[in-house]
PDB file of N, CA and C in Angstrom:
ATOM      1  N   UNK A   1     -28.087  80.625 -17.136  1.00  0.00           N
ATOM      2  CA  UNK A   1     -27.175  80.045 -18.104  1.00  0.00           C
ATOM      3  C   UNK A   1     -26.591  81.153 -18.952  1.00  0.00           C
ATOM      4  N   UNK A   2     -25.460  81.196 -18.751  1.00  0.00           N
ATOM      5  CA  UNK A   2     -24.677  82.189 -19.662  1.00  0.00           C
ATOM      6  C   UNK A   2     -24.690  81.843 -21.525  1.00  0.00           C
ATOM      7  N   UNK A   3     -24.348  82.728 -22.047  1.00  0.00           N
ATOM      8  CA  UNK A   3     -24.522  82.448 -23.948  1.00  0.00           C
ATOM      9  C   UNK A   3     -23.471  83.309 -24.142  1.00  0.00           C
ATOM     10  N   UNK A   4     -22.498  83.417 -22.719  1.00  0.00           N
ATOM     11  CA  UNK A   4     -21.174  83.997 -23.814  1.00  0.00           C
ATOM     12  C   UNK A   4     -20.057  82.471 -24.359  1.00  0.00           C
ATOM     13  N   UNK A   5     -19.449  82.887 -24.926  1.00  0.00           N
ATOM     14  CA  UNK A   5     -18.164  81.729 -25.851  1.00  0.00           C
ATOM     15  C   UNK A   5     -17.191  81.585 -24.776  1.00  0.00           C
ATOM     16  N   UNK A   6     -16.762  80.247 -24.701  1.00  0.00           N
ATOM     17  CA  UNK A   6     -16.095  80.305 -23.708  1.00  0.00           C
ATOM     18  C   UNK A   6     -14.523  79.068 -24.468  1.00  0.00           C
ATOM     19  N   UNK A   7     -13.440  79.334 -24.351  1.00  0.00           N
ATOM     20  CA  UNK A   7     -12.624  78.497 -25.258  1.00  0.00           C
ATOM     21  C   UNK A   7     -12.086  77.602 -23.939  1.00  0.00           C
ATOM     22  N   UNK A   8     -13.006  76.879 -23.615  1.00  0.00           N
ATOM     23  CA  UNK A   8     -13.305  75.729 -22.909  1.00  0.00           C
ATOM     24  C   UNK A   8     -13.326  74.523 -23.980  1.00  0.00           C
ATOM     25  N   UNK A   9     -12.792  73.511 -24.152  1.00  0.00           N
ATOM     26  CA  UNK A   9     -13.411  72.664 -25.005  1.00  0.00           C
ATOM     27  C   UNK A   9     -13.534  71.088 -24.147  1.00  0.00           C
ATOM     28  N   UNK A  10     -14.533  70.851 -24.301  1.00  0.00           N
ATOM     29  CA  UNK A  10     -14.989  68.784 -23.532  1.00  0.00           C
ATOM     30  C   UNK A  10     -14.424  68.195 -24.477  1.00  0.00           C
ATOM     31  N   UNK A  11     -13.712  66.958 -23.260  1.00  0.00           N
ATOM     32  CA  UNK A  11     -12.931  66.522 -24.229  1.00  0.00           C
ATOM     33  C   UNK A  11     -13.557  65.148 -23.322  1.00  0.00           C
ATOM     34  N   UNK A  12     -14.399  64.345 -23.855  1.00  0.00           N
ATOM     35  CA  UNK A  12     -14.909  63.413 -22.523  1.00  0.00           C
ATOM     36  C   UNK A  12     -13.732  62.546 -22.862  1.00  0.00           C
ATOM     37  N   UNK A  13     -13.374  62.047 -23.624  1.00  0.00           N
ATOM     38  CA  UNK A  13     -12.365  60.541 -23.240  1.00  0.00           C
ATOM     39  C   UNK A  13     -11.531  61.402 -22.011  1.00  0.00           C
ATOM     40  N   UNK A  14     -10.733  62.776 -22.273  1.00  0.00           N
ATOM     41  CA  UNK A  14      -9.746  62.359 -20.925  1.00  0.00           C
ATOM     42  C   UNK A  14     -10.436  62.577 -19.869  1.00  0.00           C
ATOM     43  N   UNK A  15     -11.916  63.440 -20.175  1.00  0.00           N
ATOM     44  CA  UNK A  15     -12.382  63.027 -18.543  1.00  0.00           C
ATOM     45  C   UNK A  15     -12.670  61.671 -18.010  1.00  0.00           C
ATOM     46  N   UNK A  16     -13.124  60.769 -18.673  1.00  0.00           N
ATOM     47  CA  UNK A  16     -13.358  59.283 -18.454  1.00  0.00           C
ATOM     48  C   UNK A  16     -12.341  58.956 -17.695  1.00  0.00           C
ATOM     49  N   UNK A  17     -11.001  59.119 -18.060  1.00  0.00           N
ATOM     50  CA  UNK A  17      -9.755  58.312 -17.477  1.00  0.00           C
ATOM     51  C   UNK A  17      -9.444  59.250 -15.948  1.00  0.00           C
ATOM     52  N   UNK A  18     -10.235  60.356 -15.983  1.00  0.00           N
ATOM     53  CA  UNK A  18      -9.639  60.881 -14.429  1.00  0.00           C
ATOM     54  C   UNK A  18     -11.095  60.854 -13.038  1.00  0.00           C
ATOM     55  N   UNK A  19     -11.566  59.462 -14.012  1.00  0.00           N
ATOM     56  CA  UNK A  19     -12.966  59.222 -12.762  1.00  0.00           C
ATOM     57  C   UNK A  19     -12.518  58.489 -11.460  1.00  0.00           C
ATOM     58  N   UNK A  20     -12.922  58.731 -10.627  1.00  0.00           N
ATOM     59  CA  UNK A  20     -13.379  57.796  -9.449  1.00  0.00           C
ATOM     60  C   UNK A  20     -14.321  56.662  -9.297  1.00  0.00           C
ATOM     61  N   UNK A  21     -14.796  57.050 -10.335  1.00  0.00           N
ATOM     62  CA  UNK A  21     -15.955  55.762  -9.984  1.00  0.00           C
ATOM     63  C   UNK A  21     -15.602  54.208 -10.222  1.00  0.00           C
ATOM     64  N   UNK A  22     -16.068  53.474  -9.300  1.00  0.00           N
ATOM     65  CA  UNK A  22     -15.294  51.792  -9.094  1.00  0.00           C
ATOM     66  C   UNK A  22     -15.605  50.963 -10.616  1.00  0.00           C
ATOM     67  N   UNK A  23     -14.780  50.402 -10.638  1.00  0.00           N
ATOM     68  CA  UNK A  23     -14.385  49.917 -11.794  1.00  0.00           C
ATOM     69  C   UNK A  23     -14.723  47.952 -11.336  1.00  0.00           C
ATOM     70  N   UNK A  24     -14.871  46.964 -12.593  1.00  0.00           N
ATOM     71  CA  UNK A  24     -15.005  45.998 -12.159  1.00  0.00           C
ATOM     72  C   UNK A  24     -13.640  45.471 -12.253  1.00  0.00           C
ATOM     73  N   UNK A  25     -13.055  44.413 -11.432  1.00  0.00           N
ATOM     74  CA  UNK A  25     -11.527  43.555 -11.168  1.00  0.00           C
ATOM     75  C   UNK A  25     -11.583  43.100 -12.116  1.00  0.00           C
ATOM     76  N   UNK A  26     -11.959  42.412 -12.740  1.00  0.00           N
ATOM     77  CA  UNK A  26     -12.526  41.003 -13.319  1.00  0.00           C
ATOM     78  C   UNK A  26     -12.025  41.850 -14.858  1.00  0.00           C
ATOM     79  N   UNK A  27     -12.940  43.048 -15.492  1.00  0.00           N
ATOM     80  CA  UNK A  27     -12.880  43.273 -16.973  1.00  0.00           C
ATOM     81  C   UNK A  27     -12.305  44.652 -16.836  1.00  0.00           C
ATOM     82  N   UNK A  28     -12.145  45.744 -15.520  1.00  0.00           N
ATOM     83  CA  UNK A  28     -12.093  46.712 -16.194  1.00  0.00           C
ATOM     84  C   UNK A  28     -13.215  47.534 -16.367  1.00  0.00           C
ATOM     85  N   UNK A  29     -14.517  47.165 -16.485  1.00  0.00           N
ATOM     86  CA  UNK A  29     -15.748  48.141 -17.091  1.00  0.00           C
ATOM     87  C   UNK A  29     -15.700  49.181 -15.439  1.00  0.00           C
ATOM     88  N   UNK A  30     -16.658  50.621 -15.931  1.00  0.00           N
ATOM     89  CA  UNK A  30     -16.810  51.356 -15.174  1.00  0.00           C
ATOM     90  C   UNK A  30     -18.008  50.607 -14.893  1.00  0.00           C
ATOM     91  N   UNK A  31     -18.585  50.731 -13.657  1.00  0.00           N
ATOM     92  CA  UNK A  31     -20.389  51.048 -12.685  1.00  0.00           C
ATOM     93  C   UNK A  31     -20.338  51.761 -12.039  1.00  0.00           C
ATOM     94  N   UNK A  32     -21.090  51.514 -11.578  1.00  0.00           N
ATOM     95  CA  UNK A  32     -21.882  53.220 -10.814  1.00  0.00           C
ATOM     96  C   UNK A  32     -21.235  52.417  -8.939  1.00  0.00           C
ATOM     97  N   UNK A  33     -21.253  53.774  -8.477  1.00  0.00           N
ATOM     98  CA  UNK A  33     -21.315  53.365  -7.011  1.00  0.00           C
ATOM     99  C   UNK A  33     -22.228  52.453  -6.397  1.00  0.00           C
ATOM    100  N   UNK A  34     -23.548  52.503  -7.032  1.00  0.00           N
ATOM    101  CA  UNK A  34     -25.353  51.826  -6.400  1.00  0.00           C
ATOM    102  C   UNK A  34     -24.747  50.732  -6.737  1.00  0.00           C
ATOM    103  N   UNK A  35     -24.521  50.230  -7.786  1.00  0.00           N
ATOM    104  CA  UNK A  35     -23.869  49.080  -8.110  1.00  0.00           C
ATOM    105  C   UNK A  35     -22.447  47.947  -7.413  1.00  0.00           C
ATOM    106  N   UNK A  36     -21.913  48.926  -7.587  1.00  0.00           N
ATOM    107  CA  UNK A  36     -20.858  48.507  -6.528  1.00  0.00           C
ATOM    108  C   UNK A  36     -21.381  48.212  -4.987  1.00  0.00           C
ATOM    109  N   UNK A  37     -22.442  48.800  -4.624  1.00  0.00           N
ATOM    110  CA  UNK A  37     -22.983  48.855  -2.925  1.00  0.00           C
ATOM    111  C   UNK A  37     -23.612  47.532  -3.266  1.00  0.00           C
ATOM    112  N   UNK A  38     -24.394  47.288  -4.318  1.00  0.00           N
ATOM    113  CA  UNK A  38     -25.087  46.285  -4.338  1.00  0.00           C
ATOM    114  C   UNK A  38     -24.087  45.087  -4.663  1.00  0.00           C
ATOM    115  N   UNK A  39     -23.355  44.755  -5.337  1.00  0.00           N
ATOM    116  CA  UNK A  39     -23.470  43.971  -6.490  1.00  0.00           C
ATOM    117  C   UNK A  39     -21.428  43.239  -5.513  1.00  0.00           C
ATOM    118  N   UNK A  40     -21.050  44.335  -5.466  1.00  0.00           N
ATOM    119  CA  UNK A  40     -19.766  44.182  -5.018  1.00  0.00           C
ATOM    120  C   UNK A  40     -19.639  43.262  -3.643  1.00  0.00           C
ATOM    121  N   UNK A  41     -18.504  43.096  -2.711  1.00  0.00           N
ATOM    122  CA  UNK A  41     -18.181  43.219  -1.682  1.00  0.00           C
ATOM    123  C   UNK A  41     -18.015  43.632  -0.313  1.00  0.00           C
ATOM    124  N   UNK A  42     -17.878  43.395   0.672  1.00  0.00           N
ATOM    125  CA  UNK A  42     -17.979  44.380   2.047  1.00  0.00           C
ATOM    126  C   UNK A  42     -17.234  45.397   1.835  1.00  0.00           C
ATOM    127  N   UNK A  43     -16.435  45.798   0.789  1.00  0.00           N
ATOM    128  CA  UNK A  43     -15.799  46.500   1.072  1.00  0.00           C
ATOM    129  C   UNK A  43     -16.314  47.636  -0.660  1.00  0.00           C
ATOM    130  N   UNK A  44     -16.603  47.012  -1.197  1.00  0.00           N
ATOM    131  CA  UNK A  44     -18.029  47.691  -2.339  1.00  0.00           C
ATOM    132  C   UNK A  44     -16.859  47.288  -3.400  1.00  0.00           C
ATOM    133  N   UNK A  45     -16.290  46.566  -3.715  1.00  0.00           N
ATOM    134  CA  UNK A  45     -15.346  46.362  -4.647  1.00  0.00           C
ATOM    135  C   UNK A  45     -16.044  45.226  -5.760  1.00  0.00           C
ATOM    136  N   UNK A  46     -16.186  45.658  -6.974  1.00  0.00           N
ATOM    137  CA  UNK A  46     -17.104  44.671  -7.776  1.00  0.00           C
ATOM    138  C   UNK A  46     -15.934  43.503  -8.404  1.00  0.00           C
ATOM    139  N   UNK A  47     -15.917  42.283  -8.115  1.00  0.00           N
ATOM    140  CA  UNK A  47     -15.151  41.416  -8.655  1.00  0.00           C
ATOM    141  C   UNK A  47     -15.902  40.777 -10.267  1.00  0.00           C
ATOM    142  N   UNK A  48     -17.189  41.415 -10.745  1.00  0.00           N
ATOM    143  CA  UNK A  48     -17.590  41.210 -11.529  1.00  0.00           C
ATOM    144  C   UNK A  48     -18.644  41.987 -12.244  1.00  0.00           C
ATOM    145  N   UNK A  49     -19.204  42.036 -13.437  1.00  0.00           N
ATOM    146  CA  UNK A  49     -20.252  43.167 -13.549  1.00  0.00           C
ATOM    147  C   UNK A  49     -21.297  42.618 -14.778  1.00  0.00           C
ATOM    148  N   UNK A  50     -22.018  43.178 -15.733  1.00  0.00           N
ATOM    149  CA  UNK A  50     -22.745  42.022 -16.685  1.00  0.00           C
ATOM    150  C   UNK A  50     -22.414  42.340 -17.276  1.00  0.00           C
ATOM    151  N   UNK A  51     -20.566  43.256 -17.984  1.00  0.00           N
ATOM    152  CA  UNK A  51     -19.995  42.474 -19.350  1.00  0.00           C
ATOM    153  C   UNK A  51     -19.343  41.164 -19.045  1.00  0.00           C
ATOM    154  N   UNK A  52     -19.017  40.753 -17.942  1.00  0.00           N
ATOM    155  CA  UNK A  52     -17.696  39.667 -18.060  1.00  0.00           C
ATOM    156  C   UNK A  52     -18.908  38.408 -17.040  1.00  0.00           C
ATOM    157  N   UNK A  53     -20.511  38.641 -17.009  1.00  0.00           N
ATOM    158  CA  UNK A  53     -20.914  38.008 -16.051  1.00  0.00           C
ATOM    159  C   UNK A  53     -22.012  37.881 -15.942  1.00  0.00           C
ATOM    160  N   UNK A  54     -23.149  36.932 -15.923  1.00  0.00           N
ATOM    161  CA  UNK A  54     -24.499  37.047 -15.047  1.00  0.00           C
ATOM    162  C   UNK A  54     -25.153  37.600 -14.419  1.00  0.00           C
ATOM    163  N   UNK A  55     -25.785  38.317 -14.168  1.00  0.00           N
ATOM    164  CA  UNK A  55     -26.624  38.831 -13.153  1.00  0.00           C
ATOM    165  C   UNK A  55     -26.875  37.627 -11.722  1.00  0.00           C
ATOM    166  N   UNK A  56     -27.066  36.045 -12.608  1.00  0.00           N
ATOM    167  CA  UNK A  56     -27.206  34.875 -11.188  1.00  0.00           C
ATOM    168  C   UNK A  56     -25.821  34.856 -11.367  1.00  0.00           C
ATOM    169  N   UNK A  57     -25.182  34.950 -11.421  1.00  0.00           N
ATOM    170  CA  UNK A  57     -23.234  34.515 -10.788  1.00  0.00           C
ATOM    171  C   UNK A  57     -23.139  35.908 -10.054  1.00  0.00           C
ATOM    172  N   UNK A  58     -23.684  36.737 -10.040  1.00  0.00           N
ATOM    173  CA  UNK A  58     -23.490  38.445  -9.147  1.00  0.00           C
ATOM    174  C   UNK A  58     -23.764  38.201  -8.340  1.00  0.00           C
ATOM    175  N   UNK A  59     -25.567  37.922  -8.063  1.00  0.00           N
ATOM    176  CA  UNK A  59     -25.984  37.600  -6.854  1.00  0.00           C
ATOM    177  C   UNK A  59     -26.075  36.588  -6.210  1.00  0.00           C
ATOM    178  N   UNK A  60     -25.695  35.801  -6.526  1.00  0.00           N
ATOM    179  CA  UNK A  60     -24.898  33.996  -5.437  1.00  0.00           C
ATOM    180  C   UNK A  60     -23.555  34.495  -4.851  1.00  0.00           C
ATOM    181  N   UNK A  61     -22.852  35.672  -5.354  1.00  0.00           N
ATOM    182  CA  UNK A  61     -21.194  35.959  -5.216  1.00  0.00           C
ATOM    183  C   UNK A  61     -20.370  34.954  -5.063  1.00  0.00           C
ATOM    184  N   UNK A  62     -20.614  33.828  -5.571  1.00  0.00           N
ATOM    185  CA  UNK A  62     -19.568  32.652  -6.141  1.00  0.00           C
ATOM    186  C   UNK A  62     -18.235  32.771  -6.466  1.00  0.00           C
ATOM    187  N   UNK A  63     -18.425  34.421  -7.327  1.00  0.00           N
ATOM    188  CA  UNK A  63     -16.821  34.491  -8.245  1.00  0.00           C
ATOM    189  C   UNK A  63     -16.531  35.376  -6.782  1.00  0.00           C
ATOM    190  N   UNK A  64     -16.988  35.704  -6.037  1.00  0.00           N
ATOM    191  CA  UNK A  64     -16.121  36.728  -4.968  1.00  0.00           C
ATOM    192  C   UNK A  64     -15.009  35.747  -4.348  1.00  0.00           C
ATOM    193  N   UNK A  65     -13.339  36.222  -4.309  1.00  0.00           N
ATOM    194  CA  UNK A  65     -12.412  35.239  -3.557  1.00  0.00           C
ATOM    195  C   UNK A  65     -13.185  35.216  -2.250  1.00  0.00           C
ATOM    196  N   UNK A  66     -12.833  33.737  -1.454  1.00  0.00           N
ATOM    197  CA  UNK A  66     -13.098  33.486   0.183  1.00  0.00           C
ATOM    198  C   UNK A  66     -12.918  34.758   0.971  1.00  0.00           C
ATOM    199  N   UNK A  67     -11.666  35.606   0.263  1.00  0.00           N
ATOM    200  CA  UNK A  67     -11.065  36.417   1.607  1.00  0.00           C
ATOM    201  C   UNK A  67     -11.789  37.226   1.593  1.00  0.00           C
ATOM    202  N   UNK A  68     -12.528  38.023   0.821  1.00  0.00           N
ATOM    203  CA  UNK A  68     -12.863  39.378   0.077  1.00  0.00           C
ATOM    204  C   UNK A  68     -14.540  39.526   0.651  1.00  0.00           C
ATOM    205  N   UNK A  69     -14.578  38.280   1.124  1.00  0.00           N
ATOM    206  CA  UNK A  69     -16.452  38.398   1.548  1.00  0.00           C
ATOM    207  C   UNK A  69     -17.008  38.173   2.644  1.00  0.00           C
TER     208      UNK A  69
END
């Protein structure tokens, strides 16, 4: 680990906005990929997550559209 100064500065909000990581349809919130594998679609797309949702409405996938599953 280096201890020289470096005029680097973190700026996390704009890193937040240049993530990849899957997002829920439904609200918007970020999750994690594990989540999305689990929780999402065949295609890992989360139509819901536990701000806008249940944990039992996740795993019944009720709110998933017909086409999407």
């Amino acid at each position: 680990m280096s201890t020289e100064p470096t005029d680097a500065k973190w700026t996390p909000m704009a890193a937040q906005k240049q993530t990849t990581a899957p997002r829920c349809v439904n609200c918007g919130n970020q999750v994690t990929r594990q989540f999305a594998r689990v929780f999402g679609d065949n295609r890992d797309v989360v139509h819901a997550c536990p701000e806008c949702s249940t944990y039992r409405e996740m795993k019944t996938s009720d709110f998933i559209p017909e086409e999407a599953r």
